[in-house]
Every structure is written in C-alpha cells, then in structure tokens.
N, C-alpha and C. Protein backbone atom coordinates (compact mmCIF):
# COMPACT_ATOMS: atom_id res chain seq x y z
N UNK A 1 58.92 54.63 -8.64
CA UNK A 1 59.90 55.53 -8.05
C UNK A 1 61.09 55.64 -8.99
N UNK A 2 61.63 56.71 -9.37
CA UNK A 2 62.61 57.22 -9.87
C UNK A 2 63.79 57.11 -9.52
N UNK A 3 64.93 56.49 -9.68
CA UNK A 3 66.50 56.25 -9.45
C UNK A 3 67.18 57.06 -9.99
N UNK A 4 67.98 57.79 -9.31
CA UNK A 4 69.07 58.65 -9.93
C UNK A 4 70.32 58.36 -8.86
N UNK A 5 71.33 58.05 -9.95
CA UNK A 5 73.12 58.30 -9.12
C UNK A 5 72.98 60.04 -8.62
N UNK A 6 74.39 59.93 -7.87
CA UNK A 6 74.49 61.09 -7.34
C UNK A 6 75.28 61.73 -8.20
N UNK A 7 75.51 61.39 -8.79
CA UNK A 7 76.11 62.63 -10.15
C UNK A 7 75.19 63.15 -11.23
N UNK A 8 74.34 61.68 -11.75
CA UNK A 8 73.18 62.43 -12.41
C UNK A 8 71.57 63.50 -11.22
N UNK A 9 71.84 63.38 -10.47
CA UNK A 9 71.26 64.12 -9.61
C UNK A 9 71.77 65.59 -9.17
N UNK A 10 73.43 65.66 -9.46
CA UNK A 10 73.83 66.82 -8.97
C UNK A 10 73.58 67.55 -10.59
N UNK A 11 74.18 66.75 -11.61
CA UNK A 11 73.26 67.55 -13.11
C UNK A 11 72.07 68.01 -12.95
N UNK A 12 71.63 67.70 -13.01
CA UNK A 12 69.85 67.20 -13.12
C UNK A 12 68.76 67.93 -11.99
N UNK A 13 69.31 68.29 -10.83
CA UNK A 13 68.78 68.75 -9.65
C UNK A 13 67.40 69.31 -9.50
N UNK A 14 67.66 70.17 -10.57
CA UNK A 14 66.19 71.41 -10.54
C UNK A 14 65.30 70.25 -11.65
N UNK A 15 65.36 69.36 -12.50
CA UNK A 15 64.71 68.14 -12.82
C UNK A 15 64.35 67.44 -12.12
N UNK A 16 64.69 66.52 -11.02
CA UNK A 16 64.22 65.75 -9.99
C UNK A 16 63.56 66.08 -8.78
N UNK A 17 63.92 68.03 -8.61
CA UNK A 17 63.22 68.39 -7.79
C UNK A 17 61.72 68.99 -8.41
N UNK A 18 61.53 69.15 -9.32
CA UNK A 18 60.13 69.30 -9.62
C UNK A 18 59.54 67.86 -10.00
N UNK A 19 60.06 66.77 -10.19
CA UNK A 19 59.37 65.00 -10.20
C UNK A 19 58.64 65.20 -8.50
N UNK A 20 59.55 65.51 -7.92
CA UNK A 20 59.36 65.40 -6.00
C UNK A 20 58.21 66.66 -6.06
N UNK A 21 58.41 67.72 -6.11
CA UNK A 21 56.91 68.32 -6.27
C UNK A 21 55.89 68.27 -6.65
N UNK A 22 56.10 67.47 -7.90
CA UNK A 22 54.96 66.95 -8.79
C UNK A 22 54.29 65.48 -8.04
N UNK A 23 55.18 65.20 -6.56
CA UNK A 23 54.28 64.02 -6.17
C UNK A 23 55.17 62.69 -5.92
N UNK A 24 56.20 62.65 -6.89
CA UNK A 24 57.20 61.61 -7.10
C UNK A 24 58.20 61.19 -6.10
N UNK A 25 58.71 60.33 -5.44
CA UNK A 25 59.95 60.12 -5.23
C UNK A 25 61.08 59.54 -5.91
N UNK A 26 62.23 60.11 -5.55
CA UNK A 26 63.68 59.64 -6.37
C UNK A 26 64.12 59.04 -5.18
N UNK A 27 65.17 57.70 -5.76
CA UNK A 27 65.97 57.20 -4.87
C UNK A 27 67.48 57.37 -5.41
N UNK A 28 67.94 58.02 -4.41
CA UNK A 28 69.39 58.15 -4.59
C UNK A 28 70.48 57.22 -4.35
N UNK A 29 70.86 56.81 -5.56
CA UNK A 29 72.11 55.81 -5.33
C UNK A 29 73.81 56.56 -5.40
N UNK A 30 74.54 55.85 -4.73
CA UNK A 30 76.30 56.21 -4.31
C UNK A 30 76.53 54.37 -5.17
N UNK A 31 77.17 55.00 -5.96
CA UNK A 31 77.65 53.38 -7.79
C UNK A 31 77.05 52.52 -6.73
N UNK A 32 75.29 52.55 -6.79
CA UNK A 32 74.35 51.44 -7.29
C UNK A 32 74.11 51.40 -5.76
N UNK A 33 74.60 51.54 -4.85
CA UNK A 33 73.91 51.49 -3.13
C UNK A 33 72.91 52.37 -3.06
N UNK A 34 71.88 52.37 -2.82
CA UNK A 34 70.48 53.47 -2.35
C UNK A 34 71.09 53.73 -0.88
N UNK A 35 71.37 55.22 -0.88
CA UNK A 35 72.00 55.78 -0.03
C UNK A 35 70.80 57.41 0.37
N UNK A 36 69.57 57.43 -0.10
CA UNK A 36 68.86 58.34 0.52
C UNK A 36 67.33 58.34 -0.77
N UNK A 37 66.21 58.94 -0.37
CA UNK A 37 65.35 59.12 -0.63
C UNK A 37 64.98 60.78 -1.01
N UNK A 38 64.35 61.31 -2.07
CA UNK A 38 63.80 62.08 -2.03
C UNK A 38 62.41 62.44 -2.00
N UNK A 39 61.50 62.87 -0.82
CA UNK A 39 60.21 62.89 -1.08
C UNK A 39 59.62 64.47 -0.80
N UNK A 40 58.22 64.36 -1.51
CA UNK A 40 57.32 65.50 -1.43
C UNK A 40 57.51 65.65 0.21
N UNK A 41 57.63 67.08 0.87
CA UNK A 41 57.45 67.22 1.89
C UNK A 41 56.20 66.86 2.69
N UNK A 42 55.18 66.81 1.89
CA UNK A 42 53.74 66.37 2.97
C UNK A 42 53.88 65.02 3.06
N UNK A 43 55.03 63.70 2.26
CA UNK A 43 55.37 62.35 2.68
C UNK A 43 56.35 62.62 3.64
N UNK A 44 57.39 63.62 3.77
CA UNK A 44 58.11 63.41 4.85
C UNK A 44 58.07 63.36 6.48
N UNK A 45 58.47 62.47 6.78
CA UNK A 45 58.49 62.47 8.31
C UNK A 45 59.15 63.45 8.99
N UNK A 46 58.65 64.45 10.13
CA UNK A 46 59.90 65.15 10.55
C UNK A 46 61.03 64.26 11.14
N UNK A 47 62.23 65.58 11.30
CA UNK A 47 63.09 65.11 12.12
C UNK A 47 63.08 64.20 13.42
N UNK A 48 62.08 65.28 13.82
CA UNK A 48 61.76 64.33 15.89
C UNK A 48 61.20 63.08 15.39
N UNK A 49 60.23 62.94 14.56
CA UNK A 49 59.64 61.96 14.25
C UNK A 49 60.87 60.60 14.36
N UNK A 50 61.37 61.24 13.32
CA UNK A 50 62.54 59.87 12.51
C UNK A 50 63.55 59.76 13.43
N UNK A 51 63.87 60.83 14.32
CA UNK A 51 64.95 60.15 15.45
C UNK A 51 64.09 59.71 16.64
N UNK A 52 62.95 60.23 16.94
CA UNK A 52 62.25 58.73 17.56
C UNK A 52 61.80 57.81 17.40
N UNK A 53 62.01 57.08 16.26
CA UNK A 53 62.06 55.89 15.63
C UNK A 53 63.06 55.17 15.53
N UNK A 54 64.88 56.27 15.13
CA UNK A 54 65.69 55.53 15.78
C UNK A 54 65.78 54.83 16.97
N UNK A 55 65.84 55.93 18.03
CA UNK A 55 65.75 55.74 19.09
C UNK A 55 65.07 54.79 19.39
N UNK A 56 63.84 54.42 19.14
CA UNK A 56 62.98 53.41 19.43
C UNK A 56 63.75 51.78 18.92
N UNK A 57 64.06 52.03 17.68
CA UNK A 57 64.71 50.88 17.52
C UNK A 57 66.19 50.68 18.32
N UNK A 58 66.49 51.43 18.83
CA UNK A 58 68.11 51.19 19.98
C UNK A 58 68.90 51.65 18.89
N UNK A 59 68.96 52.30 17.73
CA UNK A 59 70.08 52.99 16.79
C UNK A 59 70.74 53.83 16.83
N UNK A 60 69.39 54.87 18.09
CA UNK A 60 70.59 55.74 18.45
C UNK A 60 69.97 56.36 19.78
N UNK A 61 70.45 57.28 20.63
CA UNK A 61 70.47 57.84 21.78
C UNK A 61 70.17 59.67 21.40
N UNK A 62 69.04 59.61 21.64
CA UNK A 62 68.67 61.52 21.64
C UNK A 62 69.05 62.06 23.11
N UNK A 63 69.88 63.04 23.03
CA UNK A 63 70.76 63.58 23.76
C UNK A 63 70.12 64.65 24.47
N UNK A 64 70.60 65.18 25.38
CA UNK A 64 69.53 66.23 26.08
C UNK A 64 69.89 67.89 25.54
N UNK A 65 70.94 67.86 25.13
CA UNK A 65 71.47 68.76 24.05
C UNK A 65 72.33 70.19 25.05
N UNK A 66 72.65 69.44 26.03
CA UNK A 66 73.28 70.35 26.33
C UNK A 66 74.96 69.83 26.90
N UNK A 67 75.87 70.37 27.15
CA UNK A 67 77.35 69.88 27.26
C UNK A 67 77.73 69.58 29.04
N UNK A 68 78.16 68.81 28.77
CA UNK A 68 78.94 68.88 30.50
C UNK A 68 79.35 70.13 31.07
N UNK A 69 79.77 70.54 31.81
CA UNK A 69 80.25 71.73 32.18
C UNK A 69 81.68 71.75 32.10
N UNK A 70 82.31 70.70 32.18
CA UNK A 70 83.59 70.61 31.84
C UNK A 70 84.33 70.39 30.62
N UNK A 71 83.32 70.34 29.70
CA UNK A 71 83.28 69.87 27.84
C UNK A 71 84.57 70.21 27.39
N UNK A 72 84.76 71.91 27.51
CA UNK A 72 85.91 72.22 27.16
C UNK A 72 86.95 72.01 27.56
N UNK A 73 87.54 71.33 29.02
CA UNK A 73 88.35 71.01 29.53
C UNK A 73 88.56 70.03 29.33
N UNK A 74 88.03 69.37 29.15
CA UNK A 74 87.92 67.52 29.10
C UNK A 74 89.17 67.28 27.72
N UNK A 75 90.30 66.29 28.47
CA UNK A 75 91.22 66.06 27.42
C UNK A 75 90.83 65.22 26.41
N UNK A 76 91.72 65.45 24.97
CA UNK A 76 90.81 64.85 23.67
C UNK A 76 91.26 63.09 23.64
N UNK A 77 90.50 62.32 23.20
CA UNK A 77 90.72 61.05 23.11
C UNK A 77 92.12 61.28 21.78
N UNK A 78 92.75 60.20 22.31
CA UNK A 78 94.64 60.12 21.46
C UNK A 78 93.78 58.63 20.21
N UNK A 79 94.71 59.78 19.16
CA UNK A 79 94.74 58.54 17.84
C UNK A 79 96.14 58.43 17.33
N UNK A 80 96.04 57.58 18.11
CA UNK A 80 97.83 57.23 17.77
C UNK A 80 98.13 56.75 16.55
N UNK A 81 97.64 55.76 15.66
CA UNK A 81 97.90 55.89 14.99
C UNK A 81 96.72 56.35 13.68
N UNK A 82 96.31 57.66 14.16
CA UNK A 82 95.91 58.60 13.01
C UNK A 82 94.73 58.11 11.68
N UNK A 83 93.64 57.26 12.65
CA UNK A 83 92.80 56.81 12.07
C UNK A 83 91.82 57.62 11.30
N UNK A 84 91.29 58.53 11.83
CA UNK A 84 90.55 59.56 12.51
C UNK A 84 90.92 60.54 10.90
N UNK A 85 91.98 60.86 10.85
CA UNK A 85 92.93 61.40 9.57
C UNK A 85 92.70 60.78 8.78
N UNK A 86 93.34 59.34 8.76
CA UNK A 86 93.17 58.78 7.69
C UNK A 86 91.74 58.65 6.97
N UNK A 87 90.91 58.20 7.90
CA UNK A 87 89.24 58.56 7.29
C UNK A 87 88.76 59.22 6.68
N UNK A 88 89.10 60.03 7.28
CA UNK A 88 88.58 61.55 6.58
C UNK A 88 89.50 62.16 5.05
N UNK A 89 90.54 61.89 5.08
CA UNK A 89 91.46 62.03 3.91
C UNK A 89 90.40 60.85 2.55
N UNK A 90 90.38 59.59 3.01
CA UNK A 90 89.90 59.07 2.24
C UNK A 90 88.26 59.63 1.77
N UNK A 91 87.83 59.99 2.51
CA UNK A 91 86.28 59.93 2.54
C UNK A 91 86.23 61.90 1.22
N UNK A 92 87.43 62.79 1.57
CA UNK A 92 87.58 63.98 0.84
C UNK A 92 87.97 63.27 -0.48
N UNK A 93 88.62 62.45 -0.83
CA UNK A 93 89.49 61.49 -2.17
C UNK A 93 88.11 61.30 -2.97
N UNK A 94 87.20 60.14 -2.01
CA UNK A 94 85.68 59.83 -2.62
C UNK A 94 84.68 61.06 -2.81
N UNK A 95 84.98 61.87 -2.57
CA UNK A 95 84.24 63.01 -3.22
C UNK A 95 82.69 62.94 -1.76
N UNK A 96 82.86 62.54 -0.92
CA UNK A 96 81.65 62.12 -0.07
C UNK A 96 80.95 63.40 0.58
C-alpha cells in the first residue's frame, strides 16, 4: 500500500488516483497520523454499510433523519466562553 501526506496528495492527485484505479490503495497521512484510506471503488464499503458498523460497534447513533418539529424554535446551547469559535478558528489556522 502506498503512503502519501496530504500535501503530496493534493500535488499529485490525478497520480494516486489512477494507482487506486489501477487496483492500489493509498494511505493518507495528516504529519505522519493515517488519517484516511484511498480505495478502488469495487473494495469500498458503502456508506450504510460503514455506518452500520459504526453503529454496531456503539460509535455512533443513525438518526431517523428527520427534525423535531420544534428544531427551529428550540433555543441555541450558550458558549460562554467561546469554545465552539475558538475551535474552529484554530482548525481554519491548520489548514483542516
């Protein structure tokens, strides 16, 4: 399997995507964490698949996909002190 950072991957793109057609997978690293996979679509799992596998493992909760009726009314949870901001400021800084 093939390793590429996410910068040599955003170069490189139309290169790694014909390795993945040709059969190959790349693993995508964020400085050296494997942070995603690229595979031939006939290896990929669908979506439903892979979130019922979360799900199965308790990781996450599949939702019935529709809103309360009061969604829009419903007052917003308070971040007092501006976590929520701050996250996201940092996470735009890291280029994420």
């Amino acid at each position: 399997m093939k390793t590429a950072a996410v910068s040599e991957l955003k170069a490189k793109l139309s290169e790694f995507l014909g390795q993945v057609k040709a059969g190959n997978e790349v693993l995508i690293t964020d400085r050296g964490r494997p942070v995603a996979r690229l595979v031939p679509i006939s290896a990929a799992t669908t979506v439903k698949e892979a979130l019922s596998t979360l799900e199965k493992q308790g990781l996450i909760k599949i939702g019935s996909g529709k809103l309360p009726k009061n969604f829009w009314t419903m007052p917003r949870a308070e971040d007092r002190q501006g976590l929520v901001l701050k996250a996201l400021l940092e996470e735009r800084e890291e280029g994420r």
